[in-house]
Protein backbone atom coordinates (compact mmCIF):
# COMPACT_ATOMS: atom_id res chain seq x y z
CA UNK A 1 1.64 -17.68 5.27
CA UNK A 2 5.27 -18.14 6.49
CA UNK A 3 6.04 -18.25 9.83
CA UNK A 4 10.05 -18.83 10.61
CA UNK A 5 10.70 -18.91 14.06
CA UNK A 6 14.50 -19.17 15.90
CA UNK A 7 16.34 -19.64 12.43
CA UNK A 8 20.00 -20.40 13.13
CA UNK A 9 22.55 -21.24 10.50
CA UNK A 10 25.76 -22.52 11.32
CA UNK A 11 28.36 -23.81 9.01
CA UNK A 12 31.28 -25.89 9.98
CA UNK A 13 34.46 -25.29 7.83
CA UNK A 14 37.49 -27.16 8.55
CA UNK A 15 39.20 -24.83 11.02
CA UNK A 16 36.22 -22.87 12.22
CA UNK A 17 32.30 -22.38 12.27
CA UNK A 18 30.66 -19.38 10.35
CA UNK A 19 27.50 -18.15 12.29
CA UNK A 20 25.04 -16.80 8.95
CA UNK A 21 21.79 -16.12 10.99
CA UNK A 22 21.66 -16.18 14.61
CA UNK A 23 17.52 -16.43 15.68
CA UNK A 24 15.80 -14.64 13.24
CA UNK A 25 12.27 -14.71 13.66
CA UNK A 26 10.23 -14.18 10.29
CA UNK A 27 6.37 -13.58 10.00
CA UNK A 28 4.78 -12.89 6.59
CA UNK A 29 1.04 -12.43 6.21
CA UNK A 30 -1.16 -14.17 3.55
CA UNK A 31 -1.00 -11.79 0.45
CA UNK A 32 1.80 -9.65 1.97
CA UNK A 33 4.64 -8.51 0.29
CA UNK A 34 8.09 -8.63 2.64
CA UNK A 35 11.66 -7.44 2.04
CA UNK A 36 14.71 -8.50 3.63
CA UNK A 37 16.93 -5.27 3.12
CA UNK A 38 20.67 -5.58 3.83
CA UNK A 39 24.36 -5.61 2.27
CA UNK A 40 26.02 -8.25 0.73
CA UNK A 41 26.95 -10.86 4.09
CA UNK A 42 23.76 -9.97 6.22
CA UNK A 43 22.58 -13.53 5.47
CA UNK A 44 19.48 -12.49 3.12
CA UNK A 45 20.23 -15.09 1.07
CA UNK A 46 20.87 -18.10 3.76
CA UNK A 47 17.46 -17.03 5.60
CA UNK A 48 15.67 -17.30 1.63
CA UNK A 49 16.89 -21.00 1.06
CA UNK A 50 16.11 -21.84 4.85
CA UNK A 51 12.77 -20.64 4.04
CA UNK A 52 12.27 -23.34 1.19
CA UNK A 53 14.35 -25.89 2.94
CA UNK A 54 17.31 -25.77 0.52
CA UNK A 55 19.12 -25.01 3.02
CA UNK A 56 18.39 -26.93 6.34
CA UNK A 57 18.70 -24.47 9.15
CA UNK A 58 21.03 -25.44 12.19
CA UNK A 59 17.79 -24.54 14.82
CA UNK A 60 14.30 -23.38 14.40
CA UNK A 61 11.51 -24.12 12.40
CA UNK A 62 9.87 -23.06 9.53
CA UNK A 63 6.00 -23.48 8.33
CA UNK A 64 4.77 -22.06 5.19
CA UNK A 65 0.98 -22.35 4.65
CA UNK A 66 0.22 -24.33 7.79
CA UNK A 67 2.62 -26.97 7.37
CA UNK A 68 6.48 -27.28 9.24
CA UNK A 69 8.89 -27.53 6.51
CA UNK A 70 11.40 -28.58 9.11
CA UNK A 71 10.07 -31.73 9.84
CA UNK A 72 9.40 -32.63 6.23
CA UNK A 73 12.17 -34.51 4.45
CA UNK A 74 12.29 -36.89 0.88
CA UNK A 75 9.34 -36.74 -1.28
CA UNK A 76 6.92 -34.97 1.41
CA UNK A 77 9.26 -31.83 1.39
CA UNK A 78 9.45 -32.13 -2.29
CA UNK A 79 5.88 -32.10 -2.77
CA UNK A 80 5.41 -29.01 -0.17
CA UNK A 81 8.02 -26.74 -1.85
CA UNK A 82 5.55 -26.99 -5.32
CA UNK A 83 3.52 -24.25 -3.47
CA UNK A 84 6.76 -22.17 -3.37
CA UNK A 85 8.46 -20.72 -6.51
CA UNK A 86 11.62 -19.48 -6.90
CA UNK A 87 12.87 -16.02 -8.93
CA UNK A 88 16.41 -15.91 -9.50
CA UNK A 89 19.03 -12.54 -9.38
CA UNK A 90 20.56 -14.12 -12.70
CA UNK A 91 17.51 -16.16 -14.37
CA UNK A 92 18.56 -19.36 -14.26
CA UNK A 93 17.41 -20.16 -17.32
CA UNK A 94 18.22 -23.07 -19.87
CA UNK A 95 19.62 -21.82 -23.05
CA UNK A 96 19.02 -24.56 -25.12
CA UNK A 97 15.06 -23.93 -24.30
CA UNK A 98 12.82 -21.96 -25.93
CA UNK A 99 11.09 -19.25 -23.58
CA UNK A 100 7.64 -21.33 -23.95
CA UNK A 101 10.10 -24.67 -22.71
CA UNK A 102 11.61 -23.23 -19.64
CA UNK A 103 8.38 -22.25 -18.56
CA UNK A 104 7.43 -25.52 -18.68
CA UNK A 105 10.38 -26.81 -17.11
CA UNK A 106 8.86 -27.49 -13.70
CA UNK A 107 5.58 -28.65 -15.12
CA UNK A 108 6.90 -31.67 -17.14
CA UNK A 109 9.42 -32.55 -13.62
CA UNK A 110 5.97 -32.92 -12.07
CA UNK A 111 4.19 -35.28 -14.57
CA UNK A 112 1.67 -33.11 -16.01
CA UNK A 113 0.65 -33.91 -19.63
CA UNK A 114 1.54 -31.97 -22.91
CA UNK A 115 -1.47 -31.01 -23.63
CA UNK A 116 -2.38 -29.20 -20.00
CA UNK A 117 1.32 -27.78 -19.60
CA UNK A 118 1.09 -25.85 -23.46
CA UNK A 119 -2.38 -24.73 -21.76
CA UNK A 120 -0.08 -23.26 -18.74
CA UNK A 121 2.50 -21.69 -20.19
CA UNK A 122 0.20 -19.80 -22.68
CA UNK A 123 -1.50 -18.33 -20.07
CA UNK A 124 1.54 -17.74 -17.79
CA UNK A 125 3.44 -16.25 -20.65
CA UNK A 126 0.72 -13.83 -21.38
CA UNK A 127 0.49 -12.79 -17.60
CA UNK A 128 3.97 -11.61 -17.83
CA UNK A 129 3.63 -9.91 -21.10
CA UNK A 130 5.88 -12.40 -23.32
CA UNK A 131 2.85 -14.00 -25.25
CA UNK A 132 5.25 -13.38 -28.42
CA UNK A 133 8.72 -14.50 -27.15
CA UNK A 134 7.20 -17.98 -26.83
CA UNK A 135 9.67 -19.66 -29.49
CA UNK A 136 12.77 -17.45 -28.76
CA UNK A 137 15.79 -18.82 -27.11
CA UNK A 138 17.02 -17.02 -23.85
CA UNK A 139 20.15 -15.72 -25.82
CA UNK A 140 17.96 -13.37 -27.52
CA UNK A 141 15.76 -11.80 -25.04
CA UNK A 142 17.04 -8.43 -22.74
CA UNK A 143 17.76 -9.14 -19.51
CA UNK A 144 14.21 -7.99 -18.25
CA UNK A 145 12.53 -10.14 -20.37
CA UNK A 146 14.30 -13.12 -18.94
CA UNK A 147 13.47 -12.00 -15.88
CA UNK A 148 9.88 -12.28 -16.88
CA UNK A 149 10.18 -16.18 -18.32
CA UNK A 150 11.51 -16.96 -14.62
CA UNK A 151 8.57 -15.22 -13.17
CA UNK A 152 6.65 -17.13 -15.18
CA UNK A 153 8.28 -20.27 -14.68
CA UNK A 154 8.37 -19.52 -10.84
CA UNK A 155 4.62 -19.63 -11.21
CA UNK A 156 4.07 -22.85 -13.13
CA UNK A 157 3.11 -24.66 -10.60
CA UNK A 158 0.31 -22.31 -8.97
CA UNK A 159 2.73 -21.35 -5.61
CA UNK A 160 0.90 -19.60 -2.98
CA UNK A 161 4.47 -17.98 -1.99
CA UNK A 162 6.80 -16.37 -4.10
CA UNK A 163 10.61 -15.93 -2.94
CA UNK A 164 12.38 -13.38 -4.70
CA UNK A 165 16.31 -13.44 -4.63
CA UNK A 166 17.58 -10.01 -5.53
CA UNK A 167 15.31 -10.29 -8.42
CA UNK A 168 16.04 -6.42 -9.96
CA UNK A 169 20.09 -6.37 -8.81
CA UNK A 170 21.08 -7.04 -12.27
CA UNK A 171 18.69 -4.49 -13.83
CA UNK A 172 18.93 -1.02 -15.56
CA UNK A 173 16.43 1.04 -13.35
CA UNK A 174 13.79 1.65 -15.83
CA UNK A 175 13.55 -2.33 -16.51
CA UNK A 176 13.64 -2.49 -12.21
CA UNK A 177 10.41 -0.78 -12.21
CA UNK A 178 8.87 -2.79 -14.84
CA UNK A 179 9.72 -6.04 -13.02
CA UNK A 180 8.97 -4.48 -9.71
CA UNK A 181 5.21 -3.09 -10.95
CA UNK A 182 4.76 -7.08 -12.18
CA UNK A 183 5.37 -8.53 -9.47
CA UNK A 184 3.03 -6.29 -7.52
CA UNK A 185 0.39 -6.59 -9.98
CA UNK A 186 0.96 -10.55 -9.30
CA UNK A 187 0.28 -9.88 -5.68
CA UNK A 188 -2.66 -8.67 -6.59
CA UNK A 189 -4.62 -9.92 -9.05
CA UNK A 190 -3.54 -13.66 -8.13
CA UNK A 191 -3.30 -13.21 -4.31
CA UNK A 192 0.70 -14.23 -4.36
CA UNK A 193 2.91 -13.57 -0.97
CA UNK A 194 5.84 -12.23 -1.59
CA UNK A 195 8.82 -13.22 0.22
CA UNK A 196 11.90 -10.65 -1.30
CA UNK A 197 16.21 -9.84 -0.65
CA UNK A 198 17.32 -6.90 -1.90
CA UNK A 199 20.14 -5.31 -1.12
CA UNK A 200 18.17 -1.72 -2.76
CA UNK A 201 16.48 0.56 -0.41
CA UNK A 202 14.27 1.77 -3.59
CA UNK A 203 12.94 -2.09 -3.76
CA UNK A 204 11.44 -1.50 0.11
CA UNK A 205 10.27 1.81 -0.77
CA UNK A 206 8.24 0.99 -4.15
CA UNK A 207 6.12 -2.26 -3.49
CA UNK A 208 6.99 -3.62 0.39
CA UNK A 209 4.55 -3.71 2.94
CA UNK A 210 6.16 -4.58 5.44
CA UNK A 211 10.00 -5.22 5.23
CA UNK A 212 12.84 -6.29 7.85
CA UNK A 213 16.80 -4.94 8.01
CA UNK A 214 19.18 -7.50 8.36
CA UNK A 215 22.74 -7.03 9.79
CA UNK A 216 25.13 -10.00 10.37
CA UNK A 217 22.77 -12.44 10.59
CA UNK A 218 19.94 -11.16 12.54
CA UNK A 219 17.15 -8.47 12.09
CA UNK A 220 18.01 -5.05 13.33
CA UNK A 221 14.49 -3.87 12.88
CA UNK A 222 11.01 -5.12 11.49
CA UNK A 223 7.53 -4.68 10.93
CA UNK A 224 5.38 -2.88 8.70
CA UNK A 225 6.60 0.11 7.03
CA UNK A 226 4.32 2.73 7.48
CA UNK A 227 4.27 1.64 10.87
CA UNK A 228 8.66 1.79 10.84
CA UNK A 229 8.42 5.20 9.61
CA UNK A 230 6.72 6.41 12.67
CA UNK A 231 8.67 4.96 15.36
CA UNK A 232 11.30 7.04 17.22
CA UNK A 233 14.80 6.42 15.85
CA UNK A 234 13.85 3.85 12.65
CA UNK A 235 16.58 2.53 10.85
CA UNK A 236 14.45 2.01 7.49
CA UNK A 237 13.35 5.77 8.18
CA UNK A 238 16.45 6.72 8.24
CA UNK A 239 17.73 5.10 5.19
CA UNK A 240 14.53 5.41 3.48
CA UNK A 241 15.02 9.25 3.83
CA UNK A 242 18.49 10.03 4.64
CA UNK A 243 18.16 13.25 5.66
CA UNK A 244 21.72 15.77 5.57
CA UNK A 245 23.28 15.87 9.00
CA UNK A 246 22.16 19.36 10.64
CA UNK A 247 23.84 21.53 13.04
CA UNK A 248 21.65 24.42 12.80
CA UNK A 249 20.13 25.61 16.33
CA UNK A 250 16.52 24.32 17.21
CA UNK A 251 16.49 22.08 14.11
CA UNK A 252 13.94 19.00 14.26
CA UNK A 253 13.24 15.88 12.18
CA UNK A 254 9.85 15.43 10.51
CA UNK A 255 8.32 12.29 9.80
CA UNK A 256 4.60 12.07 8.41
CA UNK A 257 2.98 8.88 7.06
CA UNK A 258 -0.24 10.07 5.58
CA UNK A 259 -1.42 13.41 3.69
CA UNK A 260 -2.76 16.51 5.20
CA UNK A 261 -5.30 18.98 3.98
CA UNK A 262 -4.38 21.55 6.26
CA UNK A 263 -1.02 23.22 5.66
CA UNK A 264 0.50 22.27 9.03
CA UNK A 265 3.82 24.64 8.45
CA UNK A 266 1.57 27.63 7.67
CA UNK A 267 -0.68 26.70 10.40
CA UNK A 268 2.39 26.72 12.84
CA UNK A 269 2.98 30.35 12.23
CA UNK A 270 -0.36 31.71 12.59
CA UNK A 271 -1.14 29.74 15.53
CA UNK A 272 2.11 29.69 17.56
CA UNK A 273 3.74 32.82 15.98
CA UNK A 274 7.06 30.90 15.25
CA UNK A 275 9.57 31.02 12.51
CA UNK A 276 9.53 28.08 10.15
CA UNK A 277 12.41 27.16 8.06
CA UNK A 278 12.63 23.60 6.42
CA UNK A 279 15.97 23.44 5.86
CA UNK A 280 15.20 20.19 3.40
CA UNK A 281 14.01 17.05 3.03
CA UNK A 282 11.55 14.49 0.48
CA UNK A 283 8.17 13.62 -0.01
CA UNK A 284 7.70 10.03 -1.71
CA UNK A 285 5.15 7.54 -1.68
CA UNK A 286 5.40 3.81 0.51
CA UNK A 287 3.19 1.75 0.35
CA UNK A 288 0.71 3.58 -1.63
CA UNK A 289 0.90 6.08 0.98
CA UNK A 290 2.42 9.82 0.76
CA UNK A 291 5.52 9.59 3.26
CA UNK A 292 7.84 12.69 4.17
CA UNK A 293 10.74 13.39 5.90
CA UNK A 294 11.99 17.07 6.66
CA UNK A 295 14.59 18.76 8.57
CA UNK A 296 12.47 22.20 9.75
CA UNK A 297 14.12 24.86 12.12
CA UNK A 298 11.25 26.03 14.43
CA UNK A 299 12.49 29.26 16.23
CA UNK A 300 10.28 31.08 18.75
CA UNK A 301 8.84 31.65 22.06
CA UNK A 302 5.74 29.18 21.33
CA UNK A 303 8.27 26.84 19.56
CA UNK A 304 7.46 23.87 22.18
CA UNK A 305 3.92 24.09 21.91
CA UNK A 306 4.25 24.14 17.95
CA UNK A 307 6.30 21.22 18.07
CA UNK A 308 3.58 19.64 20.29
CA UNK A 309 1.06 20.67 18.26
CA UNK A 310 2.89 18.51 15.20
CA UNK A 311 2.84 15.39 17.42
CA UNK A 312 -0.51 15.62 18.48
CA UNK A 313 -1.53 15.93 14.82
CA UNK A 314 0.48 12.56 13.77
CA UNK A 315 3.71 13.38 12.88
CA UNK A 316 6.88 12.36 14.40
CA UNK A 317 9.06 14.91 15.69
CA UNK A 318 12.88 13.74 16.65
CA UNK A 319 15.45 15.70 17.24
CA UNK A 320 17.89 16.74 13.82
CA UNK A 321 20.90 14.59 13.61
């Protein structure tokens, strides 16, 4: 559904050039919800406005549902970005509009008629759970609630992508998992891609499927996150589940991705006759998936064959930093 391939930003100040991404490659599947993890700088939000072409990237080209933004300009680009809406970290919403007016914002830029765009917004407005904040002014909504009108104004137009720009960063948590749970109830009933920045590990962890880390202008590491969390030495595994530095002899670090039946700890001292300590850890679920990460001291004559015995069974086993 996107495809963004050698994305290079430059931009020329007076004295000097500022590099913001340096040939980022980007691939997200129809349906798929991505994040773009990374502190403030990485260039999260340059590669989301490259992605809709408000930004023009310096190289590389980007296609979103089968057509090259890049070599789109004028009223062809305009008309291609309908089938991409926009959620804002701070709203962006008019305050001299009613909820039910903002909503329809986009729809009466585009031409369509009174009649169809009160049709729209009722049923957008009801999707997002504000069927009775239709005549209130922004100024008197919480600050999840107008997150929820730009959700719903992001999907006026019927996008088939969805770009989410820190969405949740100006959030208490409890109204973060609200917004979070809508927008991957979105995904699903209405078949939306998800394109998200965050600058919150918890975001990744709670609705991604597959998510990217971005450092000074380039990904780090990316690809699905199940799939991160069992490769040797992942940085999302790592921050994911930062796990307390270790210096206790014969310590290892545990990754699993899926549940077992069979107590695999127990098992490992009947079997191998070793000692077992897990010395800490967390279980949590990704991606609708149970997903652990433990620190276990494995002490005994057998202890290589236990440890092999864990790998063979699916787990990751890395040495304890």
């Amino acid at each position: 559904m996107i495809d963004a391939v050698g994305l290079r930003k430059v931009y020329r100040l007076k004295d000097r050039e500022v590099v913001a991404m340096d040939g980022v490659d980007l691939t997200v599947s129809p349906g798929e919800v991505f994040g773009v993890v990374g502190q403030s700088g990485a260039g999260k939000s340059t590669l989301l406005r490259c992605v809709n072409l408000l930004e023009r990237p310096t190289d590389g080209v980007v296609r979103v549902a089968g057509e090259e933004l890049t070599a789109l300009s004028g009223a062809r680009l305009r008309a291609a970005r309908r089938s991409i809406g926009m959620v804002h970290q701070h709203f962006a919403l008019l305050s001299s509009r009613t909820v039910a007016s903002n909503v329809a914002f986009p729809l009466e830029v585009a031409g369509v008629g009174r009649a169809e765009r009160g049709r729209r917004v009722g049923e957008l407005l009801e999707l997002v759970g504000l069927s009775d904040k239709a005549k209130a002014h922004p100024a008197q909504l919480s600050g999840g609630q107008k997150q929820r009108v730009g959700i719903a104004r992001a999907l006026a137009s019927r996008p088939k992508v969805l770009l989410s720009d820190e969405a949740t960063s100006a959030l208490d948590p409890e109204t973060t998992a609200s917004i979070l749970e809508l927008l991957r109830d979105l995904n699903r009933e209405l078949g939306l891609t998800v394109l998200l920045i965050t600058h919150e590990m918890d975001v990744i962890k709670r609705i991604c499927d597959s998510a990217a880390i971005m450092e000074r202008g380039v990904f780090r590491e990316s690809g699905r996150v199940l799939d991160l969390l069992g490769t040797p030495g992942s940085l999302l595994a790592r921050s994911l589940f930062p796990l307390p530095a270790t210096d206790v002899p014969d310590a290892v670090a545990i990754t699993y991705t899926r549940s077992y039946d069979e107590p695999l700890m127990s098992e490992l001292t009947r079997r191998f006759d070793v000692d077992v300590n897990v010395l800490g850890g967390a279980v949590e679920t990704v991606s609708g998936s149970s997903v652990g990460r433990l620190n276990v001291q494995v002490r005994g004559a057998n202890r290589e064959a236990a440890l092999g015995y864990l790998a063979e069974s699916g787990l990751l086993v890395e040495a304890a930093r």
